[in-house]
Every structure is written in C-alpha cells, then in structure tokens.
PDB file of N, CA and C in Angstrom:
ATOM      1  N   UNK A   1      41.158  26.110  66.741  1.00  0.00           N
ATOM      2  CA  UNK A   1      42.117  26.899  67.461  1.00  0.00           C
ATOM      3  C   UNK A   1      41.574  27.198  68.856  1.00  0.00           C
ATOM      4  N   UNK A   2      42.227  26.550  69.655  1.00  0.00           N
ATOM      5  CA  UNK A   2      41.642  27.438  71.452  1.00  0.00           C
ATOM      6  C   UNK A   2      42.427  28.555  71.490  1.00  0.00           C
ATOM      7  N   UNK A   3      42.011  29.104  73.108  1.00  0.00           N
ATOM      8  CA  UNK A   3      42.015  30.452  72.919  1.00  0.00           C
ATOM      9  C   UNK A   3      43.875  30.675  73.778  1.00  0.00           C
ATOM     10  N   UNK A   4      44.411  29.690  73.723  1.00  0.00           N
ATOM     11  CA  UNK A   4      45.593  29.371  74.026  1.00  0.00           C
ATOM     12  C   UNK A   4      46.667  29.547  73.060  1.00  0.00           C
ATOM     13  N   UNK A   5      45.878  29.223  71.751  1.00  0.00           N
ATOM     14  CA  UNK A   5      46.912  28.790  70.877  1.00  0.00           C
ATOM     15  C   UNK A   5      46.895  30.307  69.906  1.00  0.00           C
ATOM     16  N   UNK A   6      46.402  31.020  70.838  1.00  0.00           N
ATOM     17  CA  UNK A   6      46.500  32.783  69.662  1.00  0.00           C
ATOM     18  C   UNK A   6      47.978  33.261  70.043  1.00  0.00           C
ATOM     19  N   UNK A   7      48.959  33.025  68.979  1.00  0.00           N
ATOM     20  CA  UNK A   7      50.523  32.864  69.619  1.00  0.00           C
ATOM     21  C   UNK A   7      50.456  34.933  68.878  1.00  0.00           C
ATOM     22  N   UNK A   8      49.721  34.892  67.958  1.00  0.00           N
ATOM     23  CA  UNK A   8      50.082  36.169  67.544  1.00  0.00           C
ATOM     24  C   UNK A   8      48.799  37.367  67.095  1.00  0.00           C
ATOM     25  N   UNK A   9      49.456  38.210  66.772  1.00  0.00           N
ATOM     26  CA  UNK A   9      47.973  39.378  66.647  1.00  0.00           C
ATOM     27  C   UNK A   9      47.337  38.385  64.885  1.00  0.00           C
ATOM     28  N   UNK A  10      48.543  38.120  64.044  1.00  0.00           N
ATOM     29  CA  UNK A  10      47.992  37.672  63.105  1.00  0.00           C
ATOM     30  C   UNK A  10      47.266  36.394  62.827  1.00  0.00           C
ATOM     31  N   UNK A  11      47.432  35.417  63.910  1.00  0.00           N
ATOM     32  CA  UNK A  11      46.337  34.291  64.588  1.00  0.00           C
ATOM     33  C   UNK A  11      45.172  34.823  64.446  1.00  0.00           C
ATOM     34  N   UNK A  12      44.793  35.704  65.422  1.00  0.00           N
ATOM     35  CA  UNK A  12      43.398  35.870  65.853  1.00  0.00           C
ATOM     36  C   UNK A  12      43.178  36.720  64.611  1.00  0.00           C
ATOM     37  N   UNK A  13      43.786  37.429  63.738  1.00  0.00           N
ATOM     38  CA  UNK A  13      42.814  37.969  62.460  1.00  0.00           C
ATOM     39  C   UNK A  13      42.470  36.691  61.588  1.00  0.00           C
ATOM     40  N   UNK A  14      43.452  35.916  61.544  1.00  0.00           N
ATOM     41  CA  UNK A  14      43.206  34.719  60.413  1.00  0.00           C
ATOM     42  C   UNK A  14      41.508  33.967  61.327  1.00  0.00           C
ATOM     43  N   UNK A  15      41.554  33.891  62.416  1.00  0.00           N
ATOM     44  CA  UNK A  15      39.936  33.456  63.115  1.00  0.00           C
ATOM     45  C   UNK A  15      39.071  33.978  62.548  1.00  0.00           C
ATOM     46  N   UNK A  16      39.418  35.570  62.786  1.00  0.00           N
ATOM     47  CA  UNK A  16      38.150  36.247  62.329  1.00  0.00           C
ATOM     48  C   UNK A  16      37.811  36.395  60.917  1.00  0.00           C
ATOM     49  N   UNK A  17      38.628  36.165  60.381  1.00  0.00           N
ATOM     50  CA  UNK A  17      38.673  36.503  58.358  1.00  0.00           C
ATOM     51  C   UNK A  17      37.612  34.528  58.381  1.00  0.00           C
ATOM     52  N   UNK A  18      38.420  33.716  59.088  1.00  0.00           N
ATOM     53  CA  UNK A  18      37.623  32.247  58.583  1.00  0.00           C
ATOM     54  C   UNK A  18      36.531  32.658  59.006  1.00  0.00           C
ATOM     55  N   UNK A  19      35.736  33.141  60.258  1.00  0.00           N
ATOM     56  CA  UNK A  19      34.829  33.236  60.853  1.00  0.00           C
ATOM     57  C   UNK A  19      33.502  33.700  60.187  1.00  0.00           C
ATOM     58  N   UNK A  20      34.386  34.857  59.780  1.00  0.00           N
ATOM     59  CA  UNK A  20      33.635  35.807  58.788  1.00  0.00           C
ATOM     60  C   UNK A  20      33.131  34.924  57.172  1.00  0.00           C
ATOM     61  N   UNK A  21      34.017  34.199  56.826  1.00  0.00           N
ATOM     62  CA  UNK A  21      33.762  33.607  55.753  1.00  0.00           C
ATOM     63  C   UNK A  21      32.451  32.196  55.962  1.00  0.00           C
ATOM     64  N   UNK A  22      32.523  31.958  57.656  1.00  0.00           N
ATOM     65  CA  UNK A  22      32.173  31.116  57.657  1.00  0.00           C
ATOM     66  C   UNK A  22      30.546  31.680  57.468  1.00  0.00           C
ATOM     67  N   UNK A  23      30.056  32.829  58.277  1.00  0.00           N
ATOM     68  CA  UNK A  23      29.120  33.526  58.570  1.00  0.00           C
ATOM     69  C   UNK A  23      28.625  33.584  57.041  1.00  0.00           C
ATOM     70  N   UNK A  24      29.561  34.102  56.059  1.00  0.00           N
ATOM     71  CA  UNK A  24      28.818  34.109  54.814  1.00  0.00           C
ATOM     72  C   UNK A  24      28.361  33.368  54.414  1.00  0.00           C
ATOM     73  N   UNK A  25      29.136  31.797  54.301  1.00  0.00           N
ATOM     74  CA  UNK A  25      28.606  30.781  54.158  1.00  0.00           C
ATOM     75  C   UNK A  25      27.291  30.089  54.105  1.00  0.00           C
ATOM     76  N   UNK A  26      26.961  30.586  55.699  1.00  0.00           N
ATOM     77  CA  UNK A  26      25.965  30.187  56.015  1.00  0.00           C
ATOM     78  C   UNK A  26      25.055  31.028  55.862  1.00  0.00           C
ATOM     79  N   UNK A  27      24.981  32.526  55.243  1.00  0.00           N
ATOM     80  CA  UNK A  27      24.067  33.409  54.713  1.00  0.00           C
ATOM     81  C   UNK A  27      23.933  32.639  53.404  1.00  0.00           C
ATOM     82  N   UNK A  28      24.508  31.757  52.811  1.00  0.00           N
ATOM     83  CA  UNK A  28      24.438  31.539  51.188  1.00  0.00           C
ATOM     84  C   UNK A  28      24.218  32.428  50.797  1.00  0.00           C
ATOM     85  N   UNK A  29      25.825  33.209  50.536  1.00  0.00           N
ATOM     86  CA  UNK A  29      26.385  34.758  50.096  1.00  0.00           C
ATOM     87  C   UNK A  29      27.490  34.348  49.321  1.00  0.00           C
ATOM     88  N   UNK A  30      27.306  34.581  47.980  1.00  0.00           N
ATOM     89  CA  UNK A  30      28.588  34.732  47.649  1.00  0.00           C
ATOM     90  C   UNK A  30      29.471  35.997  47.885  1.00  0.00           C
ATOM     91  N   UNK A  31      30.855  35.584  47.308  1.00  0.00           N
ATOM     92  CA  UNK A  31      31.885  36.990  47.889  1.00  0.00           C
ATOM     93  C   UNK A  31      31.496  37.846  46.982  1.00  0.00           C
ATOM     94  N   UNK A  32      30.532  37.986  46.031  1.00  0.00           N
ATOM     95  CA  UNK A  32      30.353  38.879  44.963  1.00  0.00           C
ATOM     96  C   UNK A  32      29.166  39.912  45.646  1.00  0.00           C
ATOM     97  N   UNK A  33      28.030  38.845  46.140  1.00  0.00           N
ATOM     98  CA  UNK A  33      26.663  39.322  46.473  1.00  0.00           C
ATOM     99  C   UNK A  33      27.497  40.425  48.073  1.00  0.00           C
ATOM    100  N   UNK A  34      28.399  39.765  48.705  1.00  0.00           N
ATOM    101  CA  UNK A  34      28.784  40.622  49.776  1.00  0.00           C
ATOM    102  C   UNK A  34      29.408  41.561  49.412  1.00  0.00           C
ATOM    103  N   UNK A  35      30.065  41.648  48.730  1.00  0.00           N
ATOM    104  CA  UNK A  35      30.822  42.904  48.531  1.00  0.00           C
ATOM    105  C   UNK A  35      30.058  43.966  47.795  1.00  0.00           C
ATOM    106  N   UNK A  36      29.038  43.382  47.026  1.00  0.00           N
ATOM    107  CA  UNK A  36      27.803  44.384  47.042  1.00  0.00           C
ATOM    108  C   UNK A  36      27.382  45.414  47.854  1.00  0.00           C
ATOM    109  N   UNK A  37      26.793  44.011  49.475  1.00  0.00           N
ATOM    110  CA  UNK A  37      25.820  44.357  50.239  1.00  0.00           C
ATOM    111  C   UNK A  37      27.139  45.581  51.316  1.00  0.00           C
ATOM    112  N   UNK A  38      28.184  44.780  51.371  1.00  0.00           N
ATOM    113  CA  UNK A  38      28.763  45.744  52.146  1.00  0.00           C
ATOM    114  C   UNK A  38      29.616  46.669  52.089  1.00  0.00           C
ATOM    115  N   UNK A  39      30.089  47.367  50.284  1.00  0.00           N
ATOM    116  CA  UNK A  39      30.809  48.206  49.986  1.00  0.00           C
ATOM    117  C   UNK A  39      32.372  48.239  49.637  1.00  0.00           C
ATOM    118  N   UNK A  40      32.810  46.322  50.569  1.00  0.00           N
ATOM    119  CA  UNK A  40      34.097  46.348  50.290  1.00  0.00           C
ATOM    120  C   UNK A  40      34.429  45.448  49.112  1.00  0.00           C
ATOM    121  N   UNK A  41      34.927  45.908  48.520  1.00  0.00           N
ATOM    122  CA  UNK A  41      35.695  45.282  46.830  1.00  0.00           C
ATOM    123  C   UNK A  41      35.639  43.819  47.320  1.00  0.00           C
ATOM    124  N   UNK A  42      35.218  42.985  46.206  1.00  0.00           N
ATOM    125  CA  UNK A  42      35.567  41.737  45.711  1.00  0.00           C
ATOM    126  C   UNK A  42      36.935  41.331  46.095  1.00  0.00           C
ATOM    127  N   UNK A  43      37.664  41.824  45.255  1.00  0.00           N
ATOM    128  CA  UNK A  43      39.271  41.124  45.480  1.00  0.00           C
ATOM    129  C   UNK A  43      40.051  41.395  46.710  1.00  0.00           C
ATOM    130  N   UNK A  44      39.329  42.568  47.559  1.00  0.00           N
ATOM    131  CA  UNK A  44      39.961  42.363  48.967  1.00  0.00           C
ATOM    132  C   UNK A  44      38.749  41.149  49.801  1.00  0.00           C
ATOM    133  N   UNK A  45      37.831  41.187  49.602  1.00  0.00           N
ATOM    134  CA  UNK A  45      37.163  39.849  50.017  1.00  0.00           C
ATOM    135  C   UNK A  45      37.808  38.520  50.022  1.00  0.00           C
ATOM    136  N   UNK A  46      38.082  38.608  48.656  1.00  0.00           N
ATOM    137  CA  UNK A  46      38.965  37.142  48.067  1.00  0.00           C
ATOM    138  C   UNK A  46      39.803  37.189  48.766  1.00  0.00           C
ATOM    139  N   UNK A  47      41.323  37.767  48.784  1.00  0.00           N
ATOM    140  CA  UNK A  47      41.955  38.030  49.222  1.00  0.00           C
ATOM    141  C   UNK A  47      42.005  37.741  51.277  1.00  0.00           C
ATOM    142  N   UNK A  48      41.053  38.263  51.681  1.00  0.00           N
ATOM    143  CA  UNK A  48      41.342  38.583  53.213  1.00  0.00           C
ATOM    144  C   UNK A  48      40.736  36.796  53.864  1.00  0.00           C
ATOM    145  N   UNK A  49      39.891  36.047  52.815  1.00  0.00           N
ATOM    146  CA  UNK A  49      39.555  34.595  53.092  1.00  0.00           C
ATOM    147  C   UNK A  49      40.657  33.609  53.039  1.00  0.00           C
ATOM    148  N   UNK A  50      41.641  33.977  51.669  1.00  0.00           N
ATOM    149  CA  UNK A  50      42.779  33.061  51.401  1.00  0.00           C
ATOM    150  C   UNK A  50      43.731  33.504  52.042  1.00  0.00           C
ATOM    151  N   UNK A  51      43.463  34.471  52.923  1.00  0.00           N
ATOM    152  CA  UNK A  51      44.555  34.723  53.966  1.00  0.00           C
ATOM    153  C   UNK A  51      45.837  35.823  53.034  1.00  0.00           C
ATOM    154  N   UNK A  52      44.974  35.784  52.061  1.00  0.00           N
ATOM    155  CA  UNK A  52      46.578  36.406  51.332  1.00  0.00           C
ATOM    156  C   UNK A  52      46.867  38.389  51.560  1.00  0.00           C
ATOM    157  N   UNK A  53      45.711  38.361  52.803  1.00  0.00           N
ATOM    158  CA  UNK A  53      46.004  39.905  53.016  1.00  0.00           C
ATOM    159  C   UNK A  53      44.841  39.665  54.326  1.00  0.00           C
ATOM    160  N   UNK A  54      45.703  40.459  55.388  1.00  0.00           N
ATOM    161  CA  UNK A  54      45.245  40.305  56.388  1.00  0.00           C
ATOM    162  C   UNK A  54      45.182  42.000  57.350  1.00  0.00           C
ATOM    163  N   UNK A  55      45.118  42.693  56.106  1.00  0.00           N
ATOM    164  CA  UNK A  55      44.958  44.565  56.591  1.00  0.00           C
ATOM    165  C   UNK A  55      43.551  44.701  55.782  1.00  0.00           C
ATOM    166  N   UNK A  56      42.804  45.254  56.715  1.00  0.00           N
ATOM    167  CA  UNK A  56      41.416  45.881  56.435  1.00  0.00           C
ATOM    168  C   UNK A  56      41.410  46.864  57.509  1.00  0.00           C
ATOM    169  N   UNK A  57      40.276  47.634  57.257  1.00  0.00           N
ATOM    170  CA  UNK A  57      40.142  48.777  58.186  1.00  0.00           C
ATOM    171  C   UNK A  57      39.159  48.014  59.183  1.00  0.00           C
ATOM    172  N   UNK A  58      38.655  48.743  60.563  1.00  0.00           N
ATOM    173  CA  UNK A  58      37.898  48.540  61.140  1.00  0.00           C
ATOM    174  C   UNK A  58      36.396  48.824  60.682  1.00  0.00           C
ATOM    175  N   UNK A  59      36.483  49.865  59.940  1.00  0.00           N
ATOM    176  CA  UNK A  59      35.024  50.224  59.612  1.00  0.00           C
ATOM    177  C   UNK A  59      34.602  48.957  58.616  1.00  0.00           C
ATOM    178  N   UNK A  60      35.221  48.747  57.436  1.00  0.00           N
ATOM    179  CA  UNK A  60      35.346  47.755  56.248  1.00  0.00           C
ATOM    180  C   UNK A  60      34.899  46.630  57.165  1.00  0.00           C
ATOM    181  N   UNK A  61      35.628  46.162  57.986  1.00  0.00           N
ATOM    182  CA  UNK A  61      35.121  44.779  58.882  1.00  0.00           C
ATOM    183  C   UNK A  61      33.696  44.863  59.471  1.00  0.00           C
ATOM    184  N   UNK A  62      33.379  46.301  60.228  1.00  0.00           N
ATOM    185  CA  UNK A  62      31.893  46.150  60.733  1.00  0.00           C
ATOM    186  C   UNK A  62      31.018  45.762  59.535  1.00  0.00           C
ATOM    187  N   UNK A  63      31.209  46.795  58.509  1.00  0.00           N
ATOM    188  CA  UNK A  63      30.305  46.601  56.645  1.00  0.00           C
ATOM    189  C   UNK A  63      30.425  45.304  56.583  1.00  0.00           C
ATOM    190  N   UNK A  64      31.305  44.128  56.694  1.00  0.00           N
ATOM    191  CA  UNK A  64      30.882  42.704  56.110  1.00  0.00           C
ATOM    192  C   UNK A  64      30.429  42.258  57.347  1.00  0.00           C
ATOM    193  N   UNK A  65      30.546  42.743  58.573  1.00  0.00           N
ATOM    194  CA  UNK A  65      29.701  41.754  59.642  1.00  0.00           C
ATOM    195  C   UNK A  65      28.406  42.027  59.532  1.00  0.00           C
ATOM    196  N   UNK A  66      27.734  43.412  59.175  1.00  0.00           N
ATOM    197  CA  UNK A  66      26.685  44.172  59.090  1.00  0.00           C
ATOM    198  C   UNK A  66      26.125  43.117  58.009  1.00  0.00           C
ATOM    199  N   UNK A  67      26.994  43.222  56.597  1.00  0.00           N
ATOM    200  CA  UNK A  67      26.286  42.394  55.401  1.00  0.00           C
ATOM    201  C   UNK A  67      25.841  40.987  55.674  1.00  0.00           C
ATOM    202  N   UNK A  68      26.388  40.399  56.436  1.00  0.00           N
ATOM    203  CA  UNK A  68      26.352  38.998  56.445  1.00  0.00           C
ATOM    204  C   UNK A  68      25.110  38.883  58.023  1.00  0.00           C
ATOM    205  N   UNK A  69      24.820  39.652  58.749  1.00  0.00           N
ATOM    206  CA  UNK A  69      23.742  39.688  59.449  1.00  0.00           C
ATOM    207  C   UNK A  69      24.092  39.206  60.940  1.00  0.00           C
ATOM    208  N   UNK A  70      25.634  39.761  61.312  1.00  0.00           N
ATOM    209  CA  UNK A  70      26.593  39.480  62.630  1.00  0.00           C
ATOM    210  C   UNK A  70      27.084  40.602  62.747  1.00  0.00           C
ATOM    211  N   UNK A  71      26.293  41.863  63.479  1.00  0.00           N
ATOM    212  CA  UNK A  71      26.994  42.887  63.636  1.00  0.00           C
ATOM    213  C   UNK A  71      26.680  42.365  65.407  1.00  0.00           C
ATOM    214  N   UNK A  72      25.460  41.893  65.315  1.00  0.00           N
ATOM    215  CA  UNK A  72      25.040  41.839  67.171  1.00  0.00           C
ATOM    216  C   UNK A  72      26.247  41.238  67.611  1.00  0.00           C
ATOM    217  N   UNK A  73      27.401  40.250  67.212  1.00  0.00           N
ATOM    218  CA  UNK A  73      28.337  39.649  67.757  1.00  0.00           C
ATOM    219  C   UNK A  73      29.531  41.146  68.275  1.00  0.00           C
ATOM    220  N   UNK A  74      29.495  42.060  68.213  1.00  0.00           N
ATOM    221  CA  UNK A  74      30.367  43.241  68.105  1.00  0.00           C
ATOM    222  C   UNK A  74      30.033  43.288  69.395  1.00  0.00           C
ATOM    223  N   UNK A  75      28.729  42.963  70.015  1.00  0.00           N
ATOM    224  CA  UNK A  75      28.185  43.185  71.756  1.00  0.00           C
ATOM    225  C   UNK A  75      29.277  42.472  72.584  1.00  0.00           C
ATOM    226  N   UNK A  76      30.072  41.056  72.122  1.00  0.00           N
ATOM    227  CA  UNK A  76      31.231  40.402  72.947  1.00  0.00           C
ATOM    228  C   UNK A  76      31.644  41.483  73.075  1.00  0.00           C
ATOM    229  N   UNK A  77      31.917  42.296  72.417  1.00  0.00           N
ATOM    230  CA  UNK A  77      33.149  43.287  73.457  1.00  0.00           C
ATOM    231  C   UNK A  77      32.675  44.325  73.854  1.00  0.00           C
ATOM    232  N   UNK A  78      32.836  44.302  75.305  1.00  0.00           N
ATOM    233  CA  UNK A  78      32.127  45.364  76.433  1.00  0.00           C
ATOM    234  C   UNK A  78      32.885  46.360  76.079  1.00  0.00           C
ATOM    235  N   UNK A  79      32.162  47.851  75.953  1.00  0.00           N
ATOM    236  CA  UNK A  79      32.837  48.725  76.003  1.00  0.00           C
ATOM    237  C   UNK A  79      32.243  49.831  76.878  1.00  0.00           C
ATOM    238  N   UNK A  80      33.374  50.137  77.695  1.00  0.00           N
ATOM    239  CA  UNK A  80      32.561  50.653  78.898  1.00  0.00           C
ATOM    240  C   UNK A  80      33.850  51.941  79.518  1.00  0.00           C
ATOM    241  N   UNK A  81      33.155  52.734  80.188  1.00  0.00           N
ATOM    242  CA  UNK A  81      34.413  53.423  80.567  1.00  0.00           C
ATOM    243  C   UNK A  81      35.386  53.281  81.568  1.00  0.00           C
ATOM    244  N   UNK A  82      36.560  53.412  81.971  1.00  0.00           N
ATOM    245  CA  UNK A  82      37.796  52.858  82.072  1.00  0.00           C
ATOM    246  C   UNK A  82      37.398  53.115  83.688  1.00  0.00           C
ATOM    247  N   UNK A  83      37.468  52.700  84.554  1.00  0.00           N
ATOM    248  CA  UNK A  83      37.758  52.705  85.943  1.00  0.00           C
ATOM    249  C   UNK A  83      39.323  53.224  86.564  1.00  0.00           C
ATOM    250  N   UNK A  84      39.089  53.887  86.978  1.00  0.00           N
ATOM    251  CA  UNK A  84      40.254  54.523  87.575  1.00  0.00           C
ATOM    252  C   UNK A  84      40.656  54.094  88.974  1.00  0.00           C
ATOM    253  N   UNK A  85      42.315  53.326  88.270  1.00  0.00           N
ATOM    254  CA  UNK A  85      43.373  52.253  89.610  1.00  0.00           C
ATOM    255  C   UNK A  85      43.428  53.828  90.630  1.00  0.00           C
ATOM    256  N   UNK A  86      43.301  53.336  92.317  1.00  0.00           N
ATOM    257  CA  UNK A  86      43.645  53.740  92.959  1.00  0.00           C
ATOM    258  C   UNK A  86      45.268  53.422  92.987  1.00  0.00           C
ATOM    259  N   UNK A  87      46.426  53.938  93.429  1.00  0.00           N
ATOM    260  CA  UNK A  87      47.763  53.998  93.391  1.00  0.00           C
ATOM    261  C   UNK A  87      47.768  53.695  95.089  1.00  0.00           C
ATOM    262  N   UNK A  88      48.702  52.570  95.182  1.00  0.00           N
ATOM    263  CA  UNK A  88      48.698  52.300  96.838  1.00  0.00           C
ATOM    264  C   UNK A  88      50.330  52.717  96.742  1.00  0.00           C
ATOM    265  N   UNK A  89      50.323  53.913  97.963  1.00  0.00           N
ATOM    266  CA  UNK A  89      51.883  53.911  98.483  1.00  0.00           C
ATOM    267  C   UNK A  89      52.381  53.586  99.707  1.00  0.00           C
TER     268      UNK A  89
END
C-alpha cells in the first residue's frame, strides 16, 4: 500500500493491525504468548489481524507495540506544541 492509496481512516488501521502482526512475527510470538505479555485478550488479537474488528483503544495498541518490542516506532510521530498562525488582515 503507498501512502497514496490510504483512501480511508479504515485503510491505515488495517496497515497498522498487518504491521503489528508483522512485528510479532518476527518476535516469534505467538497471539497467545502476546496477549500475555501485553494484557490484551487473545480473541481481540485474533480478531484485530483477520481484520474482523478494527476498534481497539489507544492504550491497548501502545501494550502490543510495547509487547512485541516497537514502542520506539511511536517517536514517528512528533509531538510537539502547536505554534500559533499569525491571522493576516
């Protein structure tokens, strides 16, 4: 998927749910051992990979990035305080 083809908000969760699965993957984690390590149930694990549910909380998402050993990826997004638009009249 490029970053063109995110037609909807539910695109870019389906990225991050594969992403995430992929990350486990490559921890050689099962969805059992993660939902251990990171507190969120098995069957919403299952579930949020086969796409067949695509609502999790934000906190729930940091817990499996945390489990799987990709929380440092959370640094992509700058968070910084808001700069204030001058108003031209």
């Amino acid at each position: 998927m490029n970053r063109d083809d995110y037609i909807s908000n539910q695109d870019i969760i389906a990225l991050l749910f594969q992403r995430l699965k992929e990350y486990r993957l490559a921890a050689r984690m099962s969805q059992k051992e993660l939902a251990e390590r990171s507190g969120v149930g098995l069957t919403t694990i299952c579930h949020l990979e086969q796409g067949a549910n695509r609502n999790i909380t934000l906190n729930n998402f940091i817990s499996l990035l945390r489990a799987v050993g990709m929380e440092q990826r959370l640094s992509l997004i700058h968070i910084s305080e808001p700069t204030r638009l001058r108003c031209i009249s």
